[in-house]
Protein backbone atom coordinates (compact mmCIF):
# COMPACT_ATOMS: atom_id res chain seq x y z
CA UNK A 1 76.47 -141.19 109.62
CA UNK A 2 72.78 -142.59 110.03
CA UNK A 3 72.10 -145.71 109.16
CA UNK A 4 68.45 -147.82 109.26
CA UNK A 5 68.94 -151.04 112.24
CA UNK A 6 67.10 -154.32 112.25
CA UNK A 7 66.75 -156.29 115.29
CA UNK A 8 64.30 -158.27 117.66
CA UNK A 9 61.56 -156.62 115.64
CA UNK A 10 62.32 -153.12 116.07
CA UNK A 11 63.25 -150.40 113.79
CA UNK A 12 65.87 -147.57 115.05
CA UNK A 13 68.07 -145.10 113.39
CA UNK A 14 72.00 -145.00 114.34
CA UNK A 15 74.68 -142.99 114.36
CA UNK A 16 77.44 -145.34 112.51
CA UNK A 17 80.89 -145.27 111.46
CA UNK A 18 81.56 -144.65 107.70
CA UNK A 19 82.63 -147.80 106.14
CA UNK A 20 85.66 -148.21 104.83
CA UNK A 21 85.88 -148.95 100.66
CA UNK A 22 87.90 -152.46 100.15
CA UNK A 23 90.13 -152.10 97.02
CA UNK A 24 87.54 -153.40 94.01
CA UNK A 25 84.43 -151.44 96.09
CA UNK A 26 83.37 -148.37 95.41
CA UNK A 27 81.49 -146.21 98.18
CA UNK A 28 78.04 -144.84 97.54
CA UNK A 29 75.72 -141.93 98.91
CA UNK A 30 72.80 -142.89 98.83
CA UNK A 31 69.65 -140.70 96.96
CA UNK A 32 66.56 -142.82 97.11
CA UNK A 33 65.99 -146.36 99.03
CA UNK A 34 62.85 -148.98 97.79
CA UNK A 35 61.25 -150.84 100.90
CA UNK A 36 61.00 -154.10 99.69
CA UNK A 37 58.36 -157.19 100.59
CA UNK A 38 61.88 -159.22 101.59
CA UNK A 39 62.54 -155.76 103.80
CA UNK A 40 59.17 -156.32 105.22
CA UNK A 41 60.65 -159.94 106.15
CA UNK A 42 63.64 -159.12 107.47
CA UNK A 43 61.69 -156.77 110.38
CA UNK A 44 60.00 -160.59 111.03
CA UNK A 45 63.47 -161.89 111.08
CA UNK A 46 64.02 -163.70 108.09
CA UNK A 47 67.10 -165.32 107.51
CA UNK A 48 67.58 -164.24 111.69
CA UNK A 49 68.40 -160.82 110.27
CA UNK A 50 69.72 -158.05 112.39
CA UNK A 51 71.46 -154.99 110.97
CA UNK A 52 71.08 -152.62 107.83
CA UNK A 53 68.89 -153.71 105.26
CA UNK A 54 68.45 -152.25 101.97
CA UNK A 55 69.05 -153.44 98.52
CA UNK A 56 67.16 -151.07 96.38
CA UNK A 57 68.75 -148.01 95.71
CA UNK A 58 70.23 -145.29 93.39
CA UNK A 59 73.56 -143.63 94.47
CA UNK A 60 75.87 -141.57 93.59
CA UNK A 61 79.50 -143.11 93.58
CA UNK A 62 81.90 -140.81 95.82
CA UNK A 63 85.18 -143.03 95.46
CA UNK A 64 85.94 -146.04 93.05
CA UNK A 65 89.47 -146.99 91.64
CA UNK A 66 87.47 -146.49 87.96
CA UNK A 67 87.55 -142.52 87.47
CA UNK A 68 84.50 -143.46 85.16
CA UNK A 69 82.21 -144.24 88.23
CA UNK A 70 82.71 -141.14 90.36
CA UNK A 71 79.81 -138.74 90.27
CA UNK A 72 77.57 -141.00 88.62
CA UNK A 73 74.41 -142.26 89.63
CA UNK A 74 74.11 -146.18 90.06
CA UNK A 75 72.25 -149.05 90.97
CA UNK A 76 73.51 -152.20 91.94
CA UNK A 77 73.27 -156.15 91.58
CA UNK A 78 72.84 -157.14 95.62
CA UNK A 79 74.81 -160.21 95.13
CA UNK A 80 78.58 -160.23 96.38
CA UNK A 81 80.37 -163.17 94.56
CA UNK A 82 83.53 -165.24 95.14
CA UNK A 83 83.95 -165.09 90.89
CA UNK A 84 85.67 -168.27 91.22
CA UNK A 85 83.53 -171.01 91.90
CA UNK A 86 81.56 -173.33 89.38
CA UNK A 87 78.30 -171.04 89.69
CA UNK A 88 80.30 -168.05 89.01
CA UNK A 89 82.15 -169.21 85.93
CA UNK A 90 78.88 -169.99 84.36
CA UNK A 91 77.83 -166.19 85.37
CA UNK A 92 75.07 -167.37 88.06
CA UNK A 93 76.85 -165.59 90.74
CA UNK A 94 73.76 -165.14 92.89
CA UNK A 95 73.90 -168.92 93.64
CA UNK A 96 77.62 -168.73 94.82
CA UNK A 97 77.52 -170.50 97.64
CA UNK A 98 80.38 -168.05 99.36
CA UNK A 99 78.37 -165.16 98.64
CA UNK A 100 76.89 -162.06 100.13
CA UNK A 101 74.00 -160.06 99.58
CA UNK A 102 73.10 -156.43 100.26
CA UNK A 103 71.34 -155.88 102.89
CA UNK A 104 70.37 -159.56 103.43
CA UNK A 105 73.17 -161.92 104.15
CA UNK A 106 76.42 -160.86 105.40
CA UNK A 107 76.84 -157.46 103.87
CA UNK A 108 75.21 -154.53 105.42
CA UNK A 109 72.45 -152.80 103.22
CA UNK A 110 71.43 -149.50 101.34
CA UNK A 111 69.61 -147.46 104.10
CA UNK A 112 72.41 -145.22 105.35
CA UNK A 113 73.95 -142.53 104.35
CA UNK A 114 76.94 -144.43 102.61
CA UNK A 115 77.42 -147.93 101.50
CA UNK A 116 79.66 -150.03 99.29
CA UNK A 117 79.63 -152.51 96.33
CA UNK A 118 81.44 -153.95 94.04
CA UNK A 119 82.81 -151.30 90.87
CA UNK A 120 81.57 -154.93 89.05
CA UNK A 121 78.10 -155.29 90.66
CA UNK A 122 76.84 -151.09 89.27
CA UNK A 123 75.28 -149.87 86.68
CA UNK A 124 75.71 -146.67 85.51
CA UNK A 125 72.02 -144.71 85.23
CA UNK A 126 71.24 -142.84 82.26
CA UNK A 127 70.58 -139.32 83.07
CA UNK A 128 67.05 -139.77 81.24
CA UNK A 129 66.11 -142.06 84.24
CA UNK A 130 64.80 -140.02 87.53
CA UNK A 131 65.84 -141.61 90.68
CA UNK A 132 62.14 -142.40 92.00
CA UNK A 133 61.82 -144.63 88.57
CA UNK A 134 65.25 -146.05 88.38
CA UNK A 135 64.90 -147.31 92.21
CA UNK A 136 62.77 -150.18 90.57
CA UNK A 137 65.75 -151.33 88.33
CA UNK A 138 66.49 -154.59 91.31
CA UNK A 139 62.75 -155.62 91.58
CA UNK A 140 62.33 -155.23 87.58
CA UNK A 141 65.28 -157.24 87.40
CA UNK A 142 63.50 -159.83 89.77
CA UNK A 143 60.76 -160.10 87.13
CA UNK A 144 62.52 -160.19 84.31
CA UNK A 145 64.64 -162.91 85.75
CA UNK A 146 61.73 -165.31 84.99
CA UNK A 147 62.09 -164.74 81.02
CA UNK A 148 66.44 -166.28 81.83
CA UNK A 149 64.60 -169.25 84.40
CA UNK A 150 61.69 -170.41 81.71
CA UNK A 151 61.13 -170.97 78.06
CA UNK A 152 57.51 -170.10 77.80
CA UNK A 153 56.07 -170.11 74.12
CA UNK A 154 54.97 -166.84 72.30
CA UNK A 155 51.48 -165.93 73.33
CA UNK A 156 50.90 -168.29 76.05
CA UNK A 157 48.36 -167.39 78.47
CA UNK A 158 49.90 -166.42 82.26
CA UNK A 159 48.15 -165.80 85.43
CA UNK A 160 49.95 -163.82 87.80
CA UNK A 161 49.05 -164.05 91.32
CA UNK A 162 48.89 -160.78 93.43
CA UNK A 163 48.77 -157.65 93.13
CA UNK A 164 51.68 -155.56 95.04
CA UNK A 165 54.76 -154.27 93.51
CA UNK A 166 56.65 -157.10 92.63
CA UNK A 167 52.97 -158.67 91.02
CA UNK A 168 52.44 -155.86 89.67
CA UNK A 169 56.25 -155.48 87.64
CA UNK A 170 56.10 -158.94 86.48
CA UNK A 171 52.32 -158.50 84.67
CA UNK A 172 53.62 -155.73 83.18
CA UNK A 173 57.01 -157.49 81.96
CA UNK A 174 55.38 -160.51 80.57
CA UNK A 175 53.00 -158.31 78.90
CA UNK A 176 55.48 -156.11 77.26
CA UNK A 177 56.95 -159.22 76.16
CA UNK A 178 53.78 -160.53 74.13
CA UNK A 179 52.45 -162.97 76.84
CA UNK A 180 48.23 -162.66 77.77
CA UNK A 181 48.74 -162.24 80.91
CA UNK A 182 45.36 -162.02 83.66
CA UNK A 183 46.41 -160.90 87.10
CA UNK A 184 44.65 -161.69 89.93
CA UNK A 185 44.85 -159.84 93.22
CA UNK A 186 42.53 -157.69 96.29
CA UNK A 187 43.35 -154.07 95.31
CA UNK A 188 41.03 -152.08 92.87
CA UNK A 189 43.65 -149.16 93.33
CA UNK A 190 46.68 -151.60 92.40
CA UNK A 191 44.96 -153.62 89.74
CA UNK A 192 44.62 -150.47 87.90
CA UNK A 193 48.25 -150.24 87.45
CA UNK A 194 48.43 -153.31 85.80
CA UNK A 195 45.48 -152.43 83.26
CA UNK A 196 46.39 -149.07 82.71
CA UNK A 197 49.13 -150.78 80.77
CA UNK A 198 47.10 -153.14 79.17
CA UNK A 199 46.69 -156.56 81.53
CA UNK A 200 43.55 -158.05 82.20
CA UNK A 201 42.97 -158.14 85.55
CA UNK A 202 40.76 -159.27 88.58
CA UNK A 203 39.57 -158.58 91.89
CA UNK A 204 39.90 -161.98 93.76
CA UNK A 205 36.64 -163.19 95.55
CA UNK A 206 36.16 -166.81 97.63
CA UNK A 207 37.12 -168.56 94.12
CA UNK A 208 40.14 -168.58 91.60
CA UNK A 209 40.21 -170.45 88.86
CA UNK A 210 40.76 -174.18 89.19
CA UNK A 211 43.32 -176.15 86.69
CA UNK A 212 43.00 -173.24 83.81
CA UNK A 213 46.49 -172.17 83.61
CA UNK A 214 49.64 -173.64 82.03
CA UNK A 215 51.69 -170.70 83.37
CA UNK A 216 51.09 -169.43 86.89
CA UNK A 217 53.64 -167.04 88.92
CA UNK A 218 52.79 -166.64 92.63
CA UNK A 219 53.95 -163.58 93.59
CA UNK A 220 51.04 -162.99 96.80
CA UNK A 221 53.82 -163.18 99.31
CA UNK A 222 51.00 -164.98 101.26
CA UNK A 223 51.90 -168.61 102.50
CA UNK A 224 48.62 -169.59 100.91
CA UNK A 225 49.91 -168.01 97.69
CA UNK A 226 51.76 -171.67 96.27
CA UNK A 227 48.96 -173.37 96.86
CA UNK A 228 46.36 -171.45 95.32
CA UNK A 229 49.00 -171.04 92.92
CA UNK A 230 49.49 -174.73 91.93
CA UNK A 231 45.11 -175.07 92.36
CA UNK A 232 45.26 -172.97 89.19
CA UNK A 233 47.54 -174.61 86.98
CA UNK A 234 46.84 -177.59 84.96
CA UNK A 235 48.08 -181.06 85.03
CA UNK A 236 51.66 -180.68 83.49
CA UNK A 237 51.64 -176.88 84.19
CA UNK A 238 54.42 -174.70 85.71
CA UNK A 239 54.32 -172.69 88.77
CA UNK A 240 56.93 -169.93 89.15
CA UNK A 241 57.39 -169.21 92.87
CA UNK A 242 58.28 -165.66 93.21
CA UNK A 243 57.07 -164.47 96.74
CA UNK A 244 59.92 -164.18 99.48
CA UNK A 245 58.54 -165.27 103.08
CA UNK A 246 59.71 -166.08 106.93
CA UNK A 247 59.01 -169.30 107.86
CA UNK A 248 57.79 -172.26 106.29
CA UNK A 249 55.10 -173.00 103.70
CA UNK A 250 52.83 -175.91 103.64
CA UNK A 251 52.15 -177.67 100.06
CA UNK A 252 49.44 -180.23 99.55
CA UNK A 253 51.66 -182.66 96.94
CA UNK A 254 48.88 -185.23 96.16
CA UNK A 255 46.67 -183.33 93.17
């Protein structure tokens, strides 16, 4: 089968064995794969990658042990947990420190033809859902994460820093969920997104805002993003630190 490879910076396609479905996995065909920013990474050798990435997807299960599964479309959470550690038993298995992750650490990822997870990590799609929408349900998930990792009071004021996909999903969540939210980023084209569904937004020219924000979320992907991002919230603020990059980022501690 083909399969997507990672390694020393170069993208191929290869002809791979089928993988074999360990008794609790189910094996998936794969319909439609989401390149993600972390994907984007990878290539630069994050995390010293080299293999198969991919961990958005929709499938269609082929064989499971639960009858229930096969033939239905899925998505998938991209963490593969021991379920027996402290972190697990309080259901935070994506910080299990024996884990796995699809297409990331230790477990090769979504683009080929076939892969496996978990019967425990899917979720069944509803057939209202169209693949190229439902291939969003992992970075969605990613945004709406940060409604489980903060308490931040009804009708606060947000700023959301950048505009590309995973920006652009959590200005829309935070909306939906009553917040004012004013995203920031360089794309007219993007931005739009955003204010088609009713965020106030802005083009970014030589000067952001300075100490105006008690909420910030840097999702630029930049490595100037966290700073910028902490320039823009006030004393006592919170800065929510969503970008994924390679290397290290430098951060200014003393305002």
């Amino acid at each position: 089968m083909l399969a997507v490879h990672l390694e020393n910076r170069r993208v191929t396609l290869k002809n791979v064995p089928k993988p074999r479905t360990p008794d609790g996995f189910a094996l998936i065909r794969l319909l439609v794969g989401g390149i993600c920013n972390t994907d984007l990474e990878l290539h630069r050798v994050y995390y010293g990658f080299s293999g198969t990435p991919g961990h958005e997807f929709v499938g269609e299960v082929v064989e499971a042990r639960d009858p229930g599964l096969v033939g239905r479309r899925v998505v998938g959470e991209i963490n593969l947990h021991c379920g027996l550690c402290d972190w697990c038993r309080r259901v935070l298995g994506r910080h299990c420190p024996k884990r796995s992750v699809l297409g990331i650490v230790k477990h090769p990822g979504a683009f080929r033809a076939f892969l496996t997870l978990p019967e425990r990590n899917l979720h069944v799609l509803p057939d209202s859902v169209p693949n190229e929408i439902a291939v969003f349900t992992e970075p969605l998930a990613a945004a709406c994460e940060i409604l489980d990792q903060v308490d931040i009071p009804c009708s606060s004021q947000v700023a959301v820093l950048g505009d590309g996909k995973l920006g652009l999903l959590v200005a829309q969540v935070l909306h939906a969920y009553g917040f004012r939210v004013h995203q920031f980023g360089h794309h007219k084209e993007k931005l739009q997104i955003a204010r088609r569904a009713g965020v106030s937004t802005e083009r970014v020219g030589n000067q952001l805002p300075r100490a105006a924000y008690d909420w910030v979320v840097d999702a630029t992907g930049s490595t100037a993003g966290l700073m910028q991002a902490m320039e823009m919230a006030r004393p006592r603020g919170t800065v929510i630190l969503k970008s994924t990059l390679h290397g290290t980022v430098a951060m200014d501690t003393r305002p």
